[in-house]
PDB file of N, CA and C in Angstrom:
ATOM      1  N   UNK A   1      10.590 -24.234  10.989  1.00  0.00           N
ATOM      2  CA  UNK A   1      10.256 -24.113   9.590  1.00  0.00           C
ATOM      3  C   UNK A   1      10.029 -22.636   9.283  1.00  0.00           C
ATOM      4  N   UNK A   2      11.046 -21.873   8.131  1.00  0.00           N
ATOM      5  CA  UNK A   2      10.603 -21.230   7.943  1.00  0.00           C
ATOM      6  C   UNK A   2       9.306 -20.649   7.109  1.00  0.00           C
ATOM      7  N   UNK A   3       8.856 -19.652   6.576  1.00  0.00           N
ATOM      8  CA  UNK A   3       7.966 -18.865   6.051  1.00  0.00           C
ATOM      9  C   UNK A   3       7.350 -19.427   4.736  1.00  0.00           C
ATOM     10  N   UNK A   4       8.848 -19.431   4.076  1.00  0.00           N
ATOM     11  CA  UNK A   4       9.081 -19.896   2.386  1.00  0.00           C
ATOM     12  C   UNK A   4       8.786 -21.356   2.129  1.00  0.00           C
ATOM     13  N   UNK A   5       9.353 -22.186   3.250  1.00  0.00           N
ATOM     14  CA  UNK A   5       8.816 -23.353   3.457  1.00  0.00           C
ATOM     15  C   UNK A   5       7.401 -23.730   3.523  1.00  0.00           C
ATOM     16  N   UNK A   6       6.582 -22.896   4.184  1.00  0.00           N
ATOM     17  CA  UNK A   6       5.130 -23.111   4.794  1.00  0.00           C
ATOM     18  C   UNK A   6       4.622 -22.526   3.850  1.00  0.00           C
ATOM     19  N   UNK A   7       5.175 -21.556   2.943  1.00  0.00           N
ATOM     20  CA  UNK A   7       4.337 -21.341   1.373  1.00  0.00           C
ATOM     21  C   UNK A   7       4.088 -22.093   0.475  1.00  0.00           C
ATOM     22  N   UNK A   8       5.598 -23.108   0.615  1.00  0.00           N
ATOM     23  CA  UNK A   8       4.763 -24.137  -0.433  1.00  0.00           C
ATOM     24  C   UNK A   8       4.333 -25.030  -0.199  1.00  0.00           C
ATOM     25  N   UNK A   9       3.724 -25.436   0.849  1.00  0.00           N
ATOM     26  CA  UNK A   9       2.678 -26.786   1.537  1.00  0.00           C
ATOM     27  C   UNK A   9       1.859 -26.122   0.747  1.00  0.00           C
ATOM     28  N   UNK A  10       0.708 -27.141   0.468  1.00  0.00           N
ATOM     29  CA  UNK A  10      -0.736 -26.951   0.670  1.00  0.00           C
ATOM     30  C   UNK A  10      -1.094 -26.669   1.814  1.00  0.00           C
ATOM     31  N   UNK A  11      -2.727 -26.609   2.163  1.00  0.00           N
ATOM     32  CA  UNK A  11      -3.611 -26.510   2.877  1.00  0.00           C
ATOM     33  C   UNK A  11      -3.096 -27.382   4.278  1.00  0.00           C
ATOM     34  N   UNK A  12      -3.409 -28.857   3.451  1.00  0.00           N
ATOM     35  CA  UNK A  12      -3.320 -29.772   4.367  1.00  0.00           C
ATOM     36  C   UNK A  12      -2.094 -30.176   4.876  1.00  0.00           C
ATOM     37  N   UNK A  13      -1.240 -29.512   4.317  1.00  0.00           N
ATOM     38  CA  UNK A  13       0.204 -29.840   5.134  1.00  0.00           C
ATOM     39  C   UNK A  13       0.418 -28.818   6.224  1.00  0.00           C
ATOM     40  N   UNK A  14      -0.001 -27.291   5.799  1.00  0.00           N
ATOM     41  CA  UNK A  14      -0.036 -26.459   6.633  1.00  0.00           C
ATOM     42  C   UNK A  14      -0.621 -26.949   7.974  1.00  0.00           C
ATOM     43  N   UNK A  15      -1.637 -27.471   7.857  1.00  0.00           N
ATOM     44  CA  UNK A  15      -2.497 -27.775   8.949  1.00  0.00           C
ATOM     45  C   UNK A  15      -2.067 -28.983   9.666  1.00  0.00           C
ATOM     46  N   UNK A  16      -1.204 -29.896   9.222  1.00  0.00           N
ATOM     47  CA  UNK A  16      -0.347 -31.043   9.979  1.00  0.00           C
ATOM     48  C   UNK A  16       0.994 -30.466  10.843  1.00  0.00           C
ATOM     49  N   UNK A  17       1.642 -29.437   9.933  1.00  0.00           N
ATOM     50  CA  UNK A  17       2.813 -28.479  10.352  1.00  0.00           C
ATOM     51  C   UNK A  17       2.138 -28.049  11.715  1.00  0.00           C
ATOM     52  N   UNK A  18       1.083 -27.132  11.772  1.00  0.00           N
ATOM     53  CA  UNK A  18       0.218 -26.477  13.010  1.00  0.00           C
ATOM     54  C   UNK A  18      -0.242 -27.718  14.237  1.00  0.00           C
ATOM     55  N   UNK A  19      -0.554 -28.498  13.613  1.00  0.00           N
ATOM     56  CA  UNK A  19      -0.758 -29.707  14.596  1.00  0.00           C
ATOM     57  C   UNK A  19       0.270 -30.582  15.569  1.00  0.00           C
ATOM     58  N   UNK A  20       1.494 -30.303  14.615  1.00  0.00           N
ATOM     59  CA  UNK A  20       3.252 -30.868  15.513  1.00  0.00           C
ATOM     60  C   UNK A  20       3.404 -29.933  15.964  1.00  0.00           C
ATOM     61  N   UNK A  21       3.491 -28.649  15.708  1.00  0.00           N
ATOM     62  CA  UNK A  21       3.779 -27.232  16.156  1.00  0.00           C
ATOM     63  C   UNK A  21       2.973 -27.548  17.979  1.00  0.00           C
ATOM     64  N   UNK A  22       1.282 -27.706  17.828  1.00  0.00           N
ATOM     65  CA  UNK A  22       1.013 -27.719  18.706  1.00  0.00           C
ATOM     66  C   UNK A  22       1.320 -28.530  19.732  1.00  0.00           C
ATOM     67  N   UNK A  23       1.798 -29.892  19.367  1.00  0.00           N
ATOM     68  CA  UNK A  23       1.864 -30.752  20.394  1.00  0.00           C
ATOM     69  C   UNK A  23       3.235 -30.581  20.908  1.00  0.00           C
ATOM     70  N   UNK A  24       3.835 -29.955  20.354  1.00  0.00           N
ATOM     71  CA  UNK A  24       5.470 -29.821  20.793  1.00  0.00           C
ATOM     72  C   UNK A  24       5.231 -28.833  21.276  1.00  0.00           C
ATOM     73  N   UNK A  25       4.328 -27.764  21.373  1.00  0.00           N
ATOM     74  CA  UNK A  25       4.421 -26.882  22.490  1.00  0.00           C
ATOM     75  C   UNK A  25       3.713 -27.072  23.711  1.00  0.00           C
ATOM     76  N   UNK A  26       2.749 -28.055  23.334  1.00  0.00           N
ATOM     77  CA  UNK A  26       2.149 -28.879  24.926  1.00  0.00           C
ATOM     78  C   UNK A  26       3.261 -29.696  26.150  1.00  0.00           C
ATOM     79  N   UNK A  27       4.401 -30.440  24.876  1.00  0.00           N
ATOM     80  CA  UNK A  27       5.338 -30.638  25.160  1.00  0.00           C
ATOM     81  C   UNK A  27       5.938 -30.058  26.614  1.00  0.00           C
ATOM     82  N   UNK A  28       6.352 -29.187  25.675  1.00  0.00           N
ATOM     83  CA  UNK A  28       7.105 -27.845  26.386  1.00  0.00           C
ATOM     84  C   UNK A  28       6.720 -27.501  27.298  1.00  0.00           C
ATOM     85  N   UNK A  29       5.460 -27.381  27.224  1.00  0.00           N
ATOM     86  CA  UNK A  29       4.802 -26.563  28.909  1.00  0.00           C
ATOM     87  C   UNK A  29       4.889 -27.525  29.451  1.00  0.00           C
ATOM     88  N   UNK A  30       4.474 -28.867  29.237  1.00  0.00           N
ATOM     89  CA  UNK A  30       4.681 -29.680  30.812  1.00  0.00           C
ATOM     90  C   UNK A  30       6.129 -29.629  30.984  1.00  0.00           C
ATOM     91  N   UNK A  31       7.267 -29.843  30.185  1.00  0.00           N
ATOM     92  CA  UNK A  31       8.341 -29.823  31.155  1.00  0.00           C
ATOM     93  C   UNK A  31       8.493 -28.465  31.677  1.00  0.00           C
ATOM     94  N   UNK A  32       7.841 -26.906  31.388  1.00  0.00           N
ATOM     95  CA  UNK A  32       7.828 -26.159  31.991  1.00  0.00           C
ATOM     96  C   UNK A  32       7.135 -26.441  33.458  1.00  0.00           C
ATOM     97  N   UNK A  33       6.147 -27.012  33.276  1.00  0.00           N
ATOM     98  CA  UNK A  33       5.003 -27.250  34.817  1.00  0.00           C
ATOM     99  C   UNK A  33       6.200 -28.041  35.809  1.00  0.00           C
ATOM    100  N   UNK A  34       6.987 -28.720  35.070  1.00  0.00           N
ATOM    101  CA  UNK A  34       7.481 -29.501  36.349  1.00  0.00           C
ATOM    102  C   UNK A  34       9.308 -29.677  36.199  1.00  0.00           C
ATOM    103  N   UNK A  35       9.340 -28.164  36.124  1.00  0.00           N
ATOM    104  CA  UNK A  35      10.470 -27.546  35.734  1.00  0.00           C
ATOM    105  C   UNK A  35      11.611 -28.348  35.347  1.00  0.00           C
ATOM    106  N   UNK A  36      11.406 -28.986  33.847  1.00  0.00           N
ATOM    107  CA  UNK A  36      12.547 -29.854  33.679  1.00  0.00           C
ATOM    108  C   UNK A  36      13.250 -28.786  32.130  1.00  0.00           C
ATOM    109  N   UNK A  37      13.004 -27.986  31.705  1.00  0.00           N
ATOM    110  CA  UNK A  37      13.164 -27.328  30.934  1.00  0.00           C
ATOM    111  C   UNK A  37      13.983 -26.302  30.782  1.00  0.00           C
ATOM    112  N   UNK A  38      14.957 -26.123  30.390  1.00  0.00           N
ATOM    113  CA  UNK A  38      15.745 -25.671  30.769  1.00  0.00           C
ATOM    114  C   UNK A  38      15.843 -24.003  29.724  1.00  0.00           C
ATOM    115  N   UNK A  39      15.402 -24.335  28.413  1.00  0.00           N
ATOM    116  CA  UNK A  39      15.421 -23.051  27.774  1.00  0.00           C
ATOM    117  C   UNK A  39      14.002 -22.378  27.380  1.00  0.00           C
ATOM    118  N   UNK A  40      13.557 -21.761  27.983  1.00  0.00           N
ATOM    119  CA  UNK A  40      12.372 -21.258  28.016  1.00  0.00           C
ATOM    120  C   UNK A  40      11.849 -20.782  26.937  1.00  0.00           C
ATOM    121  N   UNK A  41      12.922 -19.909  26.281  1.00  0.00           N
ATOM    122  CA  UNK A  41      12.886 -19.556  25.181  1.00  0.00           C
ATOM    123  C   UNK A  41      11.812 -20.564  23.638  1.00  0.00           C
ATOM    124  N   UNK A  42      11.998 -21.675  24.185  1.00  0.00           N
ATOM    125  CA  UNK A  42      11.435 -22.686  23.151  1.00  0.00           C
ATOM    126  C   UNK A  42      10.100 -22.293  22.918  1.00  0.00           C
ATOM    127  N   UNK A  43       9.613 -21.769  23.973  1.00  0.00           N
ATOM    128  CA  UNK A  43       7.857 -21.773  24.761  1.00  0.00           C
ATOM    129  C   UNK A  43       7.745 -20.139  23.556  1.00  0.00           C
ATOM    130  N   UNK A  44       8.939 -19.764  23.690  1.00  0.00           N
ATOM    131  CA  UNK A  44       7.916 -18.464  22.545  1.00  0.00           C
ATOM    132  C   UNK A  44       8.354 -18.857  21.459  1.00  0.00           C
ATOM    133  N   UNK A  45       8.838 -19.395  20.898  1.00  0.00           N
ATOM    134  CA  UNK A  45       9.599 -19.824  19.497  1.00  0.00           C
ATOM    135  C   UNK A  45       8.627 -20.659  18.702  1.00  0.00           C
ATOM    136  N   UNK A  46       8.019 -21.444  19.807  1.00  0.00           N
ATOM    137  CA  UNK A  46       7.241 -22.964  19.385  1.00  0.00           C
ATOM    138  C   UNK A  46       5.763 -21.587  19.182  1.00  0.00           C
ATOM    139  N   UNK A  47       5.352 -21.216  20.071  1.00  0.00           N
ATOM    140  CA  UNK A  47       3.831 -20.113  19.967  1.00  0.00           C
ATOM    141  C   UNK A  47       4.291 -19.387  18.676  1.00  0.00           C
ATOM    142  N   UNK A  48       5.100 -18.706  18.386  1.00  0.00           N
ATOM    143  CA  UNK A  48       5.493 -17.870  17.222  1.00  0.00           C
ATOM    144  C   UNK A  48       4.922 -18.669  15.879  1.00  0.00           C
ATOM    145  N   UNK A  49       5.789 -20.094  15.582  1.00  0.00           N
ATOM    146  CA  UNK A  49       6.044 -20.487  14.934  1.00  0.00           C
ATOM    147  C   UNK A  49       4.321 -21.312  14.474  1.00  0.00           C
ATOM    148  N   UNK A  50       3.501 -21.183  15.316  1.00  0.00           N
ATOM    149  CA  UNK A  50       2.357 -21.863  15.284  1.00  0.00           C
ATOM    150  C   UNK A  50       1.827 -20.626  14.579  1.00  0.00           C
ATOM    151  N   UNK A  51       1.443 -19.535  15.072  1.00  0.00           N
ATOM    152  CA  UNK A  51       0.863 -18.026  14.972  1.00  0.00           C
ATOM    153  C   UNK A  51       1.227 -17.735  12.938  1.00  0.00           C
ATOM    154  N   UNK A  52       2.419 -18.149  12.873  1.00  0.00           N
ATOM    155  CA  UNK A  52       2.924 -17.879  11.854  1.00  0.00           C
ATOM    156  C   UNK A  52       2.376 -18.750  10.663  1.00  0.00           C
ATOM    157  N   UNK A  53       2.175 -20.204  10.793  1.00  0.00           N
ATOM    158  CA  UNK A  53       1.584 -21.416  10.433  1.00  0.00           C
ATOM    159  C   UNK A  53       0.159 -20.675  10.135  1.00  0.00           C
ATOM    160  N   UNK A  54      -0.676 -20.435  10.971  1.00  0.00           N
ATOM    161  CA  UNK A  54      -2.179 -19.927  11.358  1.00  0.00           C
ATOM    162  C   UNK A  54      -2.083 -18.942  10.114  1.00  0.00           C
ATOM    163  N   UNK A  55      -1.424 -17.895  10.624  1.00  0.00           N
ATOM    164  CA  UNK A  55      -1.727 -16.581   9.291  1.00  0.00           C
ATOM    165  C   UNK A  55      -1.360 -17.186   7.934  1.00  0.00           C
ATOM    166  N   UNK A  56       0.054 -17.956   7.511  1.00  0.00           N
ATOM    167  CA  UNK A  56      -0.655 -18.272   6.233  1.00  0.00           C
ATOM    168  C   UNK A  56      -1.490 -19.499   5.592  1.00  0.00           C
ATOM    169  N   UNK A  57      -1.911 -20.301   6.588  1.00  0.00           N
ATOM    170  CA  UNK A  57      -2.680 -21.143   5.968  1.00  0.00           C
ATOM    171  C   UNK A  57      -4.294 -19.935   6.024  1.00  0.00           C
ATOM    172  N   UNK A  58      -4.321 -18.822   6.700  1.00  0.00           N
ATOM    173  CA  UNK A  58      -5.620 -18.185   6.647  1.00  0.00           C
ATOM    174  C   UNK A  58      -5.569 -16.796   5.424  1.00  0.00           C
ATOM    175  N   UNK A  59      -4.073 -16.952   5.233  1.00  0.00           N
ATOM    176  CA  UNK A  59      -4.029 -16.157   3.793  1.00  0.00           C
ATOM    177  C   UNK A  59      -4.558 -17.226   2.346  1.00  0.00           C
ATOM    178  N   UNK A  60      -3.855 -18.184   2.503  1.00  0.00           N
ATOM    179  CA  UNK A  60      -4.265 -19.286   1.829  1.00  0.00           C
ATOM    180  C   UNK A  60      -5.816 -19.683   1.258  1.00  0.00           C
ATOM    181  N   UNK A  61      -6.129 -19.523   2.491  1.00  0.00           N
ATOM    182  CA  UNK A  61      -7.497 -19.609   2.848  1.00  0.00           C
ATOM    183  C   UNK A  61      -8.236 -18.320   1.893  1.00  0.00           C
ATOM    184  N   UNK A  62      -8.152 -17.104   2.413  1.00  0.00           N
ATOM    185  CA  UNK A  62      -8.834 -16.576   1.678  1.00  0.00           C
ATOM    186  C   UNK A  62      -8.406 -15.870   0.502  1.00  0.00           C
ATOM    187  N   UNK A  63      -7.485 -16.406  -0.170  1.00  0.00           N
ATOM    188  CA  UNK A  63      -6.948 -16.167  -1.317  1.00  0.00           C
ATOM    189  C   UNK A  63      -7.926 -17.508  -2.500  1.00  0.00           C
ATOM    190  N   UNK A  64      -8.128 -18.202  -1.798  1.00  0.00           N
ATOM    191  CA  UNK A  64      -9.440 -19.188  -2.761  1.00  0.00           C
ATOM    192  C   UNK A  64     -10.647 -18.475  -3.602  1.00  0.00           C
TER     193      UNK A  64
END
């Protein structure tokens, strides 16, 4: 998801977006732990994409 996308959630969608974000990167690391994973790459894409989620639901935030 990009940027423009996550601008126009609300609050509470932002924060559901951050919550799949997270579990799909829990995901990820276990098939990293037990090396079934093949593009690693996902593991910074999925962290990025959370980080990114975080800053604007905390622009959001203090734009109230």
């Amino acid at each position: 998801m990009n940027t423009t996308e996550l601008r126009q959630k609300d609050a509470a969608g932002i924060k559901a977006e951050i919550k799949d974000l997270q579990k799909a990167h829990f995901g990820l690391r276990m098939q990293k732990a037990t090396q079934q994973l093949g593009n690693t790459n996902q593991l910074r894409e999925t962290r990025r994409s959370v980080a990114r989620a975080k800053t604007i639901l905390a622009e959001k935030q203090a734009a109230k």
